[in-house]
PDB file of N, CA and C in Angstrom:
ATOM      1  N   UNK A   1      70.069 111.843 124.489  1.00  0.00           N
ATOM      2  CA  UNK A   1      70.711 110.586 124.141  1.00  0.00           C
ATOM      3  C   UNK A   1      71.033 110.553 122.654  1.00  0.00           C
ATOM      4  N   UNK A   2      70.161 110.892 121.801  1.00  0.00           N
ATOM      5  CA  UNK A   2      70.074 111.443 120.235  1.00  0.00           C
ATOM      6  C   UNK A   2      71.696 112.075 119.935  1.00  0.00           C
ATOM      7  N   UNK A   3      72.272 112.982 120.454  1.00  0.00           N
ATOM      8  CA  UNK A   3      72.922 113.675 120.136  1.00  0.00           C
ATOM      9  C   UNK A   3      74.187 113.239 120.654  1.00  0.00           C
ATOM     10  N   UNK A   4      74.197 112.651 122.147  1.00  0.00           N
ATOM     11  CA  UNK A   4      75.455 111.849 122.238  1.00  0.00           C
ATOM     12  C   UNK A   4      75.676 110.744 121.426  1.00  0.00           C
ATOM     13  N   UNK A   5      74.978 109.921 120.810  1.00  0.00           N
ATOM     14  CA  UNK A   5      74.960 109.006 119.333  1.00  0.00           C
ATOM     15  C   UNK A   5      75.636 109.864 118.276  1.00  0.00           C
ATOM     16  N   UNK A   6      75.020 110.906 118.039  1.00  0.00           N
ATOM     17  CA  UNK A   6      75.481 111.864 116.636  1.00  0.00           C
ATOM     18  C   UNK A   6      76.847 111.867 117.122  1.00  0.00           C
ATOM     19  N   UNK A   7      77.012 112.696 118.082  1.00  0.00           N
ATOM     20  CA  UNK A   7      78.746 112.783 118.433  1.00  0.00           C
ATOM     21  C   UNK A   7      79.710 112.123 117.970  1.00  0.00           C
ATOM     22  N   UNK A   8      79.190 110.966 118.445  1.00  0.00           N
ATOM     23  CA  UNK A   8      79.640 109.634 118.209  1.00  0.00           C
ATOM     24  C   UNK A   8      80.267 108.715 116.462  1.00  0.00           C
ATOM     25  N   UNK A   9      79.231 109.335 115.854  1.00  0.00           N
ATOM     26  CA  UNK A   9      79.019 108.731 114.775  1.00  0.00           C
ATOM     27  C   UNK A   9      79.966 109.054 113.926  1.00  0.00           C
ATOM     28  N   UNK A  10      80.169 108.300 112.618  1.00  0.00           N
ATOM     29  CA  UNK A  10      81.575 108.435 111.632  1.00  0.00           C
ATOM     30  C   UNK A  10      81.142 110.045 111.406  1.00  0.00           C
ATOM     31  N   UNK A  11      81.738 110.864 110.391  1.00  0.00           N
ATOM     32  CA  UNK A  11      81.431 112.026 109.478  1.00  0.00           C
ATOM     33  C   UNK A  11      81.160 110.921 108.584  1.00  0.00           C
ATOM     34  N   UNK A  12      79.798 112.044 107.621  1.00  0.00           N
ATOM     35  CA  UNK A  12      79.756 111.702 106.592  1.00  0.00           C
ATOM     36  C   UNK A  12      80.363 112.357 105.375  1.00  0.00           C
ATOM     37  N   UNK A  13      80.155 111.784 104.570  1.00  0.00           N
ATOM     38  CA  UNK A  13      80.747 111.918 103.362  1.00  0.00           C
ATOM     39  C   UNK A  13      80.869 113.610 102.700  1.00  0.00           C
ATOM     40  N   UNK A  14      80.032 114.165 103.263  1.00  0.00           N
ATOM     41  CA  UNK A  14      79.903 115.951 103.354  1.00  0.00           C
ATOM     42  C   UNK A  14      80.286 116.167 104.153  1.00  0.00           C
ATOM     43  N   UNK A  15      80.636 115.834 105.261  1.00  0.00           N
ATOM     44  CA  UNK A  15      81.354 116.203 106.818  1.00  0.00           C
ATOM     45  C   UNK A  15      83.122 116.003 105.722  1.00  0.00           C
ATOM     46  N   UNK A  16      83.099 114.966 105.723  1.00  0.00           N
ATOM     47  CA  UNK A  16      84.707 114.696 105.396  1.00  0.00           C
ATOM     48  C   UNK A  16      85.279 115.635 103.720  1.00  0.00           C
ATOM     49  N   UNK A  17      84.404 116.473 102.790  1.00  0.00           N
ATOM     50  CA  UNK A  17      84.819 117.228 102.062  1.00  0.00           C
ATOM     51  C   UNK A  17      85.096 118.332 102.719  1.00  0.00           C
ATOM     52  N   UNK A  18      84.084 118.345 103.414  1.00  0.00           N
ATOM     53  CA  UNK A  18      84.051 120.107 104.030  1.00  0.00           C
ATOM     54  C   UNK A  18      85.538 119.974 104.947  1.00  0.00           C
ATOM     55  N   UNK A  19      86.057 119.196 105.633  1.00  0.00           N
ATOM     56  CA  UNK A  19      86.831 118.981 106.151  1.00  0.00           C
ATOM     57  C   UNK A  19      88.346 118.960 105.547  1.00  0.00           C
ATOM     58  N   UNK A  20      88.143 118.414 104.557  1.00  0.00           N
ATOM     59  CA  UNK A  20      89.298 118.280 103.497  1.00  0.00           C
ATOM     60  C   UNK A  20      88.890 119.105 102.354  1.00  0.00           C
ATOM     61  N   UNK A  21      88.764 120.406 102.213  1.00  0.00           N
ATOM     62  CA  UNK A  21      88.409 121.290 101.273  1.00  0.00           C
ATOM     63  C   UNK A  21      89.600 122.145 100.975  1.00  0.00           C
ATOM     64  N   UNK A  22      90.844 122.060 101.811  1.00  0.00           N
ATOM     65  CA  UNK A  22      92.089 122.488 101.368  1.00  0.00           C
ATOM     66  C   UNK A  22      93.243 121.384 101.191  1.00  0.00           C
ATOM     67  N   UNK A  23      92.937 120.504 100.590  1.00  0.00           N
ATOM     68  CA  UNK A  23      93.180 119.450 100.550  1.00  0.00           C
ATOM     69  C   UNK A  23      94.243 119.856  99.204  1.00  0.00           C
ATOM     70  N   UNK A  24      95.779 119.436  98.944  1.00  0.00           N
ATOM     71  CA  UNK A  24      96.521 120.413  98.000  1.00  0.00           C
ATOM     72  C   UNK A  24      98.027 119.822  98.204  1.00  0.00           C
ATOM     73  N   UNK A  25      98.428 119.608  96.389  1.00  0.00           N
ATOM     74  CA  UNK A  25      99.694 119.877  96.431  1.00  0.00           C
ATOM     75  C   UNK A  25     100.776 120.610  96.926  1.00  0.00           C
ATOM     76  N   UNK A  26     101.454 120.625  97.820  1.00  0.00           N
ATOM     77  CA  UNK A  26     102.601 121.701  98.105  1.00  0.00           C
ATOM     78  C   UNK A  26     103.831 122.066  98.114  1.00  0.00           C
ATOM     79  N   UNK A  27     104.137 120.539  97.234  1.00  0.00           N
ATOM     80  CA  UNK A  27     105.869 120.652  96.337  1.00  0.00           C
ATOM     81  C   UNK A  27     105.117 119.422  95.325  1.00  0.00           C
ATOM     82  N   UNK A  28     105.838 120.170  94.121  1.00  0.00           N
ATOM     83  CA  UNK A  28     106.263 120.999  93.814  1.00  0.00           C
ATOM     84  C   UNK A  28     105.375 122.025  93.454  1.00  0.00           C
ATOM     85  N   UNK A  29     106.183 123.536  93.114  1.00  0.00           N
ATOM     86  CA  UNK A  29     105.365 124.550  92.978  1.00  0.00           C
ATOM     87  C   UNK A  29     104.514 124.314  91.029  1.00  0.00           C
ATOM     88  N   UNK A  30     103.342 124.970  90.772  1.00  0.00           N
ATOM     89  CA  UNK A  30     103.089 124.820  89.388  1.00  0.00           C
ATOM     90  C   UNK A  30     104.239 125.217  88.734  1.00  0.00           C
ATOM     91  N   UNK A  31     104.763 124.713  87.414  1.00  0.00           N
ATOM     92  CA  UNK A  31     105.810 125.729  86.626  1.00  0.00           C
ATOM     93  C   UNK A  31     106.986 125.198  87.008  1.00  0.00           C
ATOM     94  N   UNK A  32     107.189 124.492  88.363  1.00  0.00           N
ATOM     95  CA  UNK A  32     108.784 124.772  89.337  1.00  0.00           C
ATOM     96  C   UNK A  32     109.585 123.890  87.882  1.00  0.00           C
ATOM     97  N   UNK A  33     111.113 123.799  88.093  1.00  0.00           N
ATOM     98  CA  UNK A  33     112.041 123.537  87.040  1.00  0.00           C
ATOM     99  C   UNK A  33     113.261 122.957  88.112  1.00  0.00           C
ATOM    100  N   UNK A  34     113.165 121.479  88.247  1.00  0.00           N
ATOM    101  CA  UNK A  34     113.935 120.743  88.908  1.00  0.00           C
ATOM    102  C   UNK A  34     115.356 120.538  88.253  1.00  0.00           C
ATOM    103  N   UNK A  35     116.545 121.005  88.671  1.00  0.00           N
ATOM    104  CA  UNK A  35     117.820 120.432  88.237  1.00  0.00           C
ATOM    105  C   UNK A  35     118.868 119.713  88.572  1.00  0.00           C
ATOM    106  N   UNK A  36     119.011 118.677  87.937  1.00  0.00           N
ATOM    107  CA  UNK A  36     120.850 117.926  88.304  1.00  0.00           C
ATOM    108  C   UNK A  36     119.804 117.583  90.074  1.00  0.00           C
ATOM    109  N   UNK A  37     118.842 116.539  89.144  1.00  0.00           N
ATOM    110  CA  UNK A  37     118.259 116.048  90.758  1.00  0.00           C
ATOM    111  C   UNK A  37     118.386 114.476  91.135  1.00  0.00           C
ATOM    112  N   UNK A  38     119.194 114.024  89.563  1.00  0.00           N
ATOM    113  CA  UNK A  38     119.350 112.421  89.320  1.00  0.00           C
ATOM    114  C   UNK A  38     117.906 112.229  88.905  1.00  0.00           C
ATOM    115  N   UNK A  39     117.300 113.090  88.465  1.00  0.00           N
ATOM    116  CA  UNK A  39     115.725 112.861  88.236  1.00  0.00           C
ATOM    117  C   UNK A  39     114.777 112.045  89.193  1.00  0.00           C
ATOM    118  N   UNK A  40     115.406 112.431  90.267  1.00  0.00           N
ATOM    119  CA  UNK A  40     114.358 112.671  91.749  1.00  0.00           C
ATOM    120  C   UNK A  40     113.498 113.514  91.967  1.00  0.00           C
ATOM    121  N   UNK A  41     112.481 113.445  91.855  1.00  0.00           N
ATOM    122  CA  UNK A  41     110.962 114.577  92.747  1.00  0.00           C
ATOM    123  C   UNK A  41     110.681 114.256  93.440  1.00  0.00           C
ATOM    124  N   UNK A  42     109.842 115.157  95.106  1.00  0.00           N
ATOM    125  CA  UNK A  42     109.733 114.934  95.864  1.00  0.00           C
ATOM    126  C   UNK A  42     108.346 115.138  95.989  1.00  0.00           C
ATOM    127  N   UNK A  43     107.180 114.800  95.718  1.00  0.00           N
ATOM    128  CA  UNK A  43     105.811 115.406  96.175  1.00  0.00           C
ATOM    129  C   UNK A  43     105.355 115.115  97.199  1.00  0.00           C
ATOM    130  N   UNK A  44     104.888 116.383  97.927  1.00  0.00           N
ATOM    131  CA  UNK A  44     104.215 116.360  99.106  1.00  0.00           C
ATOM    132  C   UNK A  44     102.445 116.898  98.585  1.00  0.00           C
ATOM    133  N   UNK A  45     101.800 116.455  99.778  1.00  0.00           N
ATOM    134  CA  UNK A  45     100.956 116.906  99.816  1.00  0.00           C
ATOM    135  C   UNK A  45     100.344 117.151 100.954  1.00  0.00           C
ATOM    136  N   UNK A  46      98.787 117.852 101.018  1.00  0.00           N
ATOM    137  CA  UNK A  46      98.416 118.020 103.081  1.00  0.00           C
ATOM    138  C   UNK A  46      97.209 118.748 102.843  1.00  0.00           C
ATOM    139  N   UNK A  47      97.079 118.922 103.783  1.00  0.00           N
ATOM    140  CA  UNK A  47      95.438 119.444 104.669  1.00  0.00           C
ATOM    141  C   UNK A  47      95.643 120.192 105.989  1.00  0.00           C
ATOM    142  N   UNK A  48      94.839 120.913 106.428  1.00  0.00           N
ATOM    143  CA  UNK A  48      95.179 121.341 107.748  1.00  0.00           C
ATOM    144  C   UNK A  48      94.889 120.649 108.674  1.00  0.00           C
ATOM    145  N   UNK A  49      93.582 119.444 107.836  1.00  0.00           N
ATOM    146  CA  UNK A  49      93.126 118.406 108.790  1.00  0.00           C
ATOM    147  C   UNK A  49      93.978 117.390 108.572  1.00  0.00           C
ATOM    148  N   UNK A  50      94.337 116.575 109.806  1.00  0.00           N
ATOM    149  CA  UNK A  50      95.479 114.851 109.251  1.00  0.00           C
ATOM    150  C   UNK A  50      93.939 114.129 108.929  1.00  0.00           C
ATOM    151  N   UNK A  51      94.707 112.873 108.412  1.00  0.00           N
ATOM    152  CA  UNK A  51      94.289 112.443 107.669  1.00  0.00           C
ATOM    153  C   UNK A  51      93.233 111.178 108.904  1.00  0.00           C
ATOM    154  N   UNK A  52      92.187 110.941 108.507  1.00  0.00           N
ATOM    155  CA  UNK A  52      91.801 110.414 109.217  1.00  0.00           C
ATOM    156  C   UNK A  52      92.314 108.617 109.506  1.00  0.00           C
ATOM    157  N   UNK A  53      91.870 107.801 110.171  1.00  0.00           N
ATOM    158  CA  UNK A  53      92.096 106.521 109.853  1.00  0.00           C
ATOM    159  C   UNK A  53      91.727 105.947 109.078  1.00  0.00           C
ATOM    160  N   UNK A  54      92.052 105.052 108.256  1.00  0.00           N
ATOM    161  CA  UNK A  54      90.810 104.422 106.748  1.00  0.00           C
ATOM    162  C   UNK A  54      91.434 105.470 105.025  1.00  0.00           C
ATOM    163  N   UNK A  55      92.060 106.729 105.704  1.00  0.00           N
ATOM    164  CA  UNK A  55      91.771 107.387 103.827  1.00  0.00           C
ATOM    165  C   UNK A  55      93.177 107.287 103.627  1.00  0.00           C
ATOM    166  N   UNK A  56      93.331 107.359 102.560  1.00  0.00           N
ATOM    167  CA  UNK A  56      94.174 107.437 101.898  1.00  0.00           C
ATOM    168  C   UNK A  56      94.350 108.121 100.732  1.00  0.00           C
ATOM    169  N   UNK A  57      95.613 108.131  99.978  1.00  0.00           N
ATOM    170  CA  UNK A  57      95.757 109.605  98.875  1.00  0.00           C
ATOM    171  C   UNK A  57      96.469 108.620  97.530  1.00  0.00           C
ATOM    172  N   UNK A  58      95.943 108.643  96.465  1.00  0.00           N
ATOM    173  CA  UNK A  58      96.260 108.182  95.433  1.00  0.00           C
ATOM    174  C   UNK A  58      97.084 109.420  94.453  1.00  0.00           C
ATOM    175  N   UNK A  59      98.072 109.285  94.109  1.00  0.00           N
ATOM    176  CA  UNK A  59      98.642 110.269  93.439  1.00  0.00           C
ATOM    177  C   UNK A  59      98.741 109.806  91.964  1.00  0.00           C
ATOM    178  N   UNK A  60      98.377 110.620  91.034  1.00  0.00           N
ATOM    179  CA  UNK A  60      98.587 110.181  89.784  1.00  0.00           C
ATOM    180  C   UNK A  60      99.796 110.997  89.000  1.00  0.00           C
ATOM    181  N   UNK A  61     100.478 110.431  88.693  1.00  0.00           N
ATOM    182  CA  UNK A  61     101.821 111.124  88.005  1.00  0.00           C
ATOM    183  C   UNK A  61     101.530 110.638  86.485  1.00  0.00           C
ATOM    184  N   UNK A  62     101.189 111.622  85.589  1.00  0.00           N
ATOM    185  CA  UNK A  62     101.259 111.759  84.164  1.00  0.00           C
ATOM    186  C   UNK A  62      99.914 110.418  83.768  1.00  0.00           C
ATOM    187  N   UNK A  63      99.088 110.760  84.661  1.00  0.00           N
ATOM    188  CA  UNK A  63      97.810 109.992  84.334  1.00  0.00           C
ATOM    189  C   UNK A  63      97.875 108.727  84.496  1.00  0.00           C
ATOM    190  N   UNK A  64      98.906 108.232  85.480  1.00  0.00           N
ATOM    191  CA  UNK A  64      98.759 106.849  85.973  1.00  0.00           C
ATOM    192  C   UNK A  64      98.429 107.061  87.302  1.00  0.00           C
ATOM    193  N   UNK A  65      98.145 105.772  87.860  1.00  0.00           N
ATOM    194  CA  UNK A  65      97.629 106.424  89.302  1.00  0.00           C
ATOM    195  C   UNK A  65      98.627 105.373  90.422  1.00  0.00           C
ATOM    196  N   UNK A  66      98.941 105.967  91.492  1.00  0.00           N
ATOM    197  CA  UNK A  66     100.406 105.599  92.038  1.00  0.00           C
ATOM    198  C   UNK A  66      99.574 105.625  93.614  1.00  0.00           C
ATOM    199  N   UNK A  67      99.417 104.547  94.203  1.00  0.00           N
ATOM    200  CA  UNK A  67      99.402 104.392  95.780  1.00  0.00           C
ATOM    201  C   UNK A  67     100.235 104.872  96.566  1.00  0.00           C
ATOM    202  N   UNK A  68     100.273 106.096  97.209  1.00  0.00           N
ATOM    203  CA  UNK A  68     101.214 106.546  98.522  1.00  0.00           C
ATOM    204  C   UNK A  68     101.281 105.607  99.789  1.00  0.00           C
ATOM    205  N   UNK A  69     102.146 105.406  99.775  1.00  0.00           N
ATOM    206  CA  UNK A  69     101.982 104.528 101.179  1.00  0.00           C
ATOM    207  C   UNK A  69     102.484 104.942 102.065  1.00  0.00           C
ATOM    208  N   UNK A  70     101.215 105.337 102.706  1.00  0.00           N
ATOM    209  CA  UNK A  70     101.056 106.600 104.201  1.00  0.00           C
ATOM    210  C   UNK A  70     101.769 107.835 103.866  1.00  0.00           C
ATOM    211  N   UNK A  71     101.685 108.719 105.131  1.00  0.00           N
ATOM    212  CA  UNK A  71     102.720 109.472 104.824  1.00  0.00           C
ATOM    213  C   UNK A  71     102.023 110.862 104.348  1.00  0.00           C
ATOM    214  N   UNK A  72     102.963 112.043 103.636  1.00  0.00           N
ATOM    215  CA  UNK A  72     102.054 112.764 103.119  1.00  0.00           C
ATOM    216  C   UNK A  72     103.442 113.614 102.044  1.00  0.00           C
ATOM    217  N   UNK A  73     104.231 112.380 101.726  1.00  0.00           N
ATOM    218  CA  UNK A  73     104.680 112.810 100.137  1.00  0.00           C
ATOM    219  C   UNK A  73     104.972 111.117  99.831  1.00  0.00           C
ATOM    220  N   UNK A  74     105.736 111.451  98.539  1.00  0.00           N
ATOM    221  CA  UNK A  74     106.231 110.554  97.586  1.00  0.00           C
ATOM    222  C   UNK A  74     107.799 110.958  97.077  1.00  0.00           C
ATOM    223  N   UNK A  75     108.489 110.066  96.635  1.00  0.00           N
ATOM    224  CA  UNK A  75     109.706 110.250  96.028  1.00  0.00           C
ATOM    225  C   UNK A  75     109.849 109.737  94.648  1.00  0.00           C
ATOM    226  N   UNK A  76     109.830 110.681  93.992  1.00  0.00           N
ATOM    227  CA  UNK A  76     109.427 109.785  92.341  1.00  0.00           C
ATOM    228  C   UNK A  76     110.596 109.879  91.405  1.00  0.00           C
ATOM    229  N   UNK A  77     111.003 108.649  90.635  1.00  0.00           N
ATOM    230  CA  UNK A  77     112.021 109.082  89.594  1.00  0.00           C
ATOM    231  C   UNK A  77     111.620 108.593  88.463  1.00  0.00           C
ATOM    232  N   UNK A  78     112.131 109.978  87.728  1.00  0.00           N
ATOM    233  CA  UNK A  78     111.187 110.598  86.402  1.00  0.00           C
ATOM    234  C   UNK A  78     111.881 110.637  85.031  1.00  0.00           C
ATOM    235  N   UNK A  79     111.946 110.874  84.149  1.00  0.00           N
ATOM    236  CA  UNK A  79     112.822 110.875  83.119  1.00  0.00           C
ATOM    237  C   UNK A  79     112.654 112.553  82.936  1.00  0.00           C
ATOM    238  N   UNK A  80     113.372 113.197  82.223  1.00  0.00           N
ATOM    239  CA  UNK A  80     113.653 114.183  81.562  1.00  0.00           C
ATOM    240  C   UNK A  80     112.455 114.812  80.972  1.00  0.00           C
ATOM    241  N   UNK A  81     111.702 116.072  81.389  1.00  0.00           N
ATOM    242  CA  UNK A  81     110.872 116.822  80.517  1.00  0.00           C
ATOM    243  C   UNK A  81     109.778 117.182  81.376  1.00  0.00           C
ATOM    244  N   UNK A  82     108.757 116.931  80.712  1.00  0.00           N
ATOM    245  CA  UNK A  82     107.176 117.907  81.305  1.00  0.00           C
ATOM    246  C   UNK A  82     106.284 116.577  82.522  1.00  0.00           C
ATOM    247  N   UNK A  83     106.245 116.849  83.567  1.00  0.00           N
ATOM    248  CA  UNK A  83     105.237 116.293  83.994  1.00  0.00           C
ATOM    249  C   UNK A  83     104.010 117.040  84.726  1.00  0.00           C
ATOM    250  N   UNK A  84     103.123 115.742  85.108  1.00  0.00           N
ATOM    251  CA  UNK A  84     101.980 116.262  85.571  1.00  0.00           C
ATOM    252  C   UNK A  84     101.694 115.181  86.661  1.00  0.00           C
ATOM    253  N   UNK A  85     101.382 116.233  87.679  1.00  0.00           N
ATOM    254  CA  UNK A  85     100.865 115.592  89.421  1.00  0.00           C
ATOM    255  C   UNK A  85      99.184 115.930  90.022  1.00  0.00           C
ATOM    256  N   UNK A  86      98.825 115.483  90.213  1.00  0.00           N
ATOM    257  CA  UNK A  86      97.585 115.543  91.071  1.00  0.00           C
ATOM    258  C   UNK A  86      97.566 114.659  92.564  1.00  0.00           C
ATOM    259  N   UNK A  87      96.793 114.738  92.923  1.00  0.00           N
ATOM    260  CA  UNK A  87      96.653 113.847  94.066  1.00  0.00           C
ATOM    261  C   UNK A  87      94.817 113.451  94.657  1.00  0.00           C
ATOM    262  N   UNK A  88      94.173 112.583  94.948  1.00  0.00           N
ATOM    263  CA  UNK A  88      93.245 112.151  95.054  1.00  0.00           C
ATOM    264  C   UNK A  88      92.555 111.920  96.724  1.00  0.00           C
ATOM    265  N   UNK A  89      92.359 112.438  96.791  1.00  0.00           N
ATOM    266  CA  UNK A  89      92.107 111.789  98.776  1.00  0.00           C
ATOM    267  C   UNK A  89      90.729 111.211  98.509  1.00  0.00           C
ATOM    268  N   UNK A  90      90.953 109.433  99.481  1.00  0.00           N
ATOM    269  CA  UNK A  90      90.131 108.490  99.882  1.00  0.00           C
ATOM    270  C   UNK A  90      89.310 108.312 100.629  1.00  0.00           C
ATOM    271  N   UNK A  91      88.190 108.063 101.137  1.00  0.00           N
ATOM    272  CA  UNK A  91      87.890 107.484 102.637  1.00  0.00           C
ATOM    273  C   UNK A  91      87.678 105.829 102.771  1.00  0.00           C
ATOM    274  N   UNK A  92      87.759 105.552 103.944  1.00  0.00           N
ATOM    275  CA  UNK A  92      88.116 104.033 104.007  1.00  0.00           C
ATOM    276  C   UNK A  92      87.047 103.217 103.140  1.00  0.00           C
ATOM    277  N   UNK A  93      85.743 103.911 102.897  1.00  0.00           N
ATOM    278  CA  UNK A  93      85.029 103.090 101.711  1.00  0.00           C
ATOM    279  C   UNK A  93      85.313 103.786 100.531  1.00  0.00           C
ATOM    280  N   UNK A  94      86.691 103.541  99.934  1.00  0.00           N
ATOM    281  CA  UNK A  94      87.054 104.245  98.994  1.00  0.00           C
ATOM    282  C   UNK A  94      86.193 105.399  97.779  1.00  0.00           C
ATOM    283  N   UNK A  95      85.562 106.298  98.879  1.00  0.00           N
ATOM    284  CA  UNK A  95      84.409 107.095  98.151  1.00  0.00           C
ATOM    285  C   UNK A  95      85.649 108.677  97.816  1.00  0.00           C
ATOM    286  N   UNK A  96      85.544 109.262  96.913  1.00  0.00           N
ATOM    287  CA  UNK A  96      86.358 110.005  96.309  1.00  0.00           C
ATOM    288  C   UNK A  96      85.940 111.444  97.240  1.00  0.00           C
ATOM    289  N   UNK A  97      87.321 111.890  97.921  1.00  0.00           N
ATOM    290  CA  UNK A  97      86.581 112.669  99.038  1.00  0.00           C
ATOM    291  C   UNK A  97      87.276 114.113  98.698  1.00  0.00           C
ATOM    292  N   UNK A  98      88.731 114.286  97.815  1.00  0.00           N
ATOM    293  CA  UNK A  98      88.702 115.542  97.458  1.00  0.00           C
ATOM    294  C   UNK A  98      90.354 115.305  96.564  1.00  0.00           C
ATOM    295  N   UNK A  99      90.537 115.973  95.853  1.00  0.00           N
ATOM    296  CA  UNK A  99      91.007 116.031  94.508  1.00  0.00           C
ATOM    297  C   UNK A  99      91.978 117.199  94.741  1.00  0.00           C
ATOM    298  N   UNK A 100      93.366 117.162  94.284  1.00  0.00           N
ATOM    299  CA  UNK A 100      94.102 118.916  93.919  1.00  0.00           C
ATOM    300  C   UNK A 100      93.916 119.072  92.655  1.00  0.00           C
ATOM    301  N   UNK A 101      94.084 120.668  92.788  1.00  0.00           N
ATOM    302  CA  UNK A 101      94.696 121.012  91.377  1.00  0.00           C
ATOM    303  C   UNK A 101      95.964 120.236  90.302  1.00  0.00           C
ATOM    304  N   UNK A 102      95.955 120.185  89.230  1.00  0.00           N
ATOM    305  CA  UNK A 102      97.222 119.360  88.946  1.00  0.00           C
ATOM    306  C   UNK A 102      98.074 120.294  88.682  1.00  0.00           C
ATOM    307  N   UNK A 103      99.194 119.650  88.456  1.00  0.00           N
ATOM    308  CA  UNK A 103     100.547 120.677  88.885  1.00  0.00           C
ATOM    309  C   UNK A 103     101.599 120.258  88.010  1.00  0.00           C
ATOM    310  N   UNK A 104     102.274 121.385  87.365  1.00  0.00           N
ATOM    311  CA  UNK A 104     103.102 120.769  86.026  1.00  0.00           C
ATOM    312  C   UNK A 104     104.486 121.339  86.437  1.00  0.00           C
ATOM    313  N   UNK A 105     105.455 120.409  86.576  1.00  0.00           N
ATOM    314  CA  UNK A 105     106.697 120.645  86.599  1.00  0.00           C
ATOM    315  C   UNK A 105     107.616 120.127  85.905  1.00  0.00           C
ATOM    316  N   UNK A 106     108.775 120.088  85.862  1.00  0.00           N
ATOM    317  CA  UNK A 106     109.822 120.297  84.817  1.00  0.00           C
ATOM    318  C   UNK A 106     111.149 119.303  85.361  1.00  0.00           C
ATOM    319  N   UNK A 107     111.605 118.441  84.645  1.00  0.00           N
ATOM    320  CA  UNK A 107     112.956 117.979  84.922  1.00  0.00           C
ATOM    321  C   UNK A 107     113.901 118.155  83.897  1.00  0.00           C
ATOM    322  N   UNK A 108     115.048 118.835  84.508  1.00  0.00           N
ATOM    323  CA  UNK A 108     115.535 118.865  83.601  1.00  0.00           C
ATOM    324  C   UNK A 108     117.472 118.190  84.218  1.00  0.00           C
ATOM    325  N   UNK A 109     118.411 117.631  83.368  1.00  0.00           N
ATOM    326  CA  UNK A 109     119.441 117.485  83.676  1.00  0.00           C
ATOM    327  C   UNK A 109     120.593 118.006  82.671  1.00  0.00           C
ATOM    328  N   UNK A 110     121.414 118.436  83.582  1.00  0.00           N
ATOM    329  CA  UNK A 110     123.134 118.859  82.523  1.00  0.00           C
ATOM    330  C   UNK A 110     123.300 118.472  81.711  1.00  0.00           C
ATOM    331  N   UNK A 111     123.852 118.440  80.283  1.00  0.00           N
ATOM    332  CA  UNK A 111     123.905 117.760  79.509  1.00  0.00           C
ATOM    333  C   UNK A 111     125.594 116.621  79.626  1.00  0.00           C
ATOM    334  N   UNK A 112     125.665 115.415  79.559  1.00  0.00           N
ATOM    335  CA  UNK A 112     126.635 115.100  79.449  1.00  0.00           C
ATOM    336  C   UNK A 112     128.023 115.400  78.771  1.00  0.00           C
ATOM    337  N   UNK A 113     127.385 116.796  78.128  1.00  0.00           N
ATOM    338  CA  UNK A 113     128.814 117.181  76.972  1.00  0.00           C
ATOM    339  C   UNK A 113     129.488 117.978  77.916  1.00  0.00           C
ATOM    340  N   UNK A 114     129.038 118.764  79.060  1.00  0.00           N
ATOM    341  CA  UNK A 114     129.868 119.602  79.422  1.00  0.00           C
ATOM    342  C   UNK A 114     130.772 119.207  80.606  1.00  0.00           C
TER     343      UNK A 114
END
C-alpha cells in the first residue's frame, strides 16, 4: 500500500532536477550573429522532459527577468549589439529547479547609408 502512495506522490524537488538536468537554450546558438531581422530574436528553449503542470521558465534577457508565457520560446525585440540570454525553470512552488547556460548573441542591422 506504501508504495502505491509513493507512485502516486508529486516528485520532489531532486526528482524534478534530475529530470530537468538537460534543461537548455537552443536558439540562439552561443556567438550566433543575427541580420536585417528588424531586430527580432527568437529564443527557444526545452528539455527532453515537457514541462510539467505548475513550472514555468523565466527568461532573463540582459539581466532582466522576462515571464514566458507558456510555450517553449519567446520573440524578443532588441536594439542593435551584444546580448545575453539565460533561462530559469520553475516548479509550481516557485522553487528554482534548473538554470541554462547563458548565451551571447549578436544583432546586428544594414546600415541605412547603403
Amino acid at each position: 500500500m506504501a508504495e502505491a502512495a509513493t507512485a502516486n506522490a508529486e516528485p520532489t524537488e531532486r526528482d524534478l532536477r534530475r529530470m530537468y538536468n538537460d534543461f537548455r537554450i537552443t536558439q540562439p546558438q552561443n556567438e550566433e550573429t543575427f541580420w536585417g531581422t528588424a531586430n527580432q530574436v527568437t529564443v527557444s528553449w526545452g528539455s527532453a522532459q515537457a514541462l510539467q503542470d505548475g513550472m514555468r521558465v523565466v527568461l532573463y534577457v540582459n539581466g532582466e527577468a522576462q515571464e514566458a508565457a507558456g510555450g517553449s520560446s519567446m520573440t524578443l525585440q532588441l536594439d542593435r549589439g551584444e546580448h545575453q540570454v539565460y533561462a530559469v525553470l520553475r516548479d509550481a512552488g516557485n522553487r528554482r529547479i534548473a538554470a541554462t547556460d547563458t548565451v551571447t548573441f549578436f544583432v546586428k542591422q544594414h546600415s541605412a547609408n547603403f
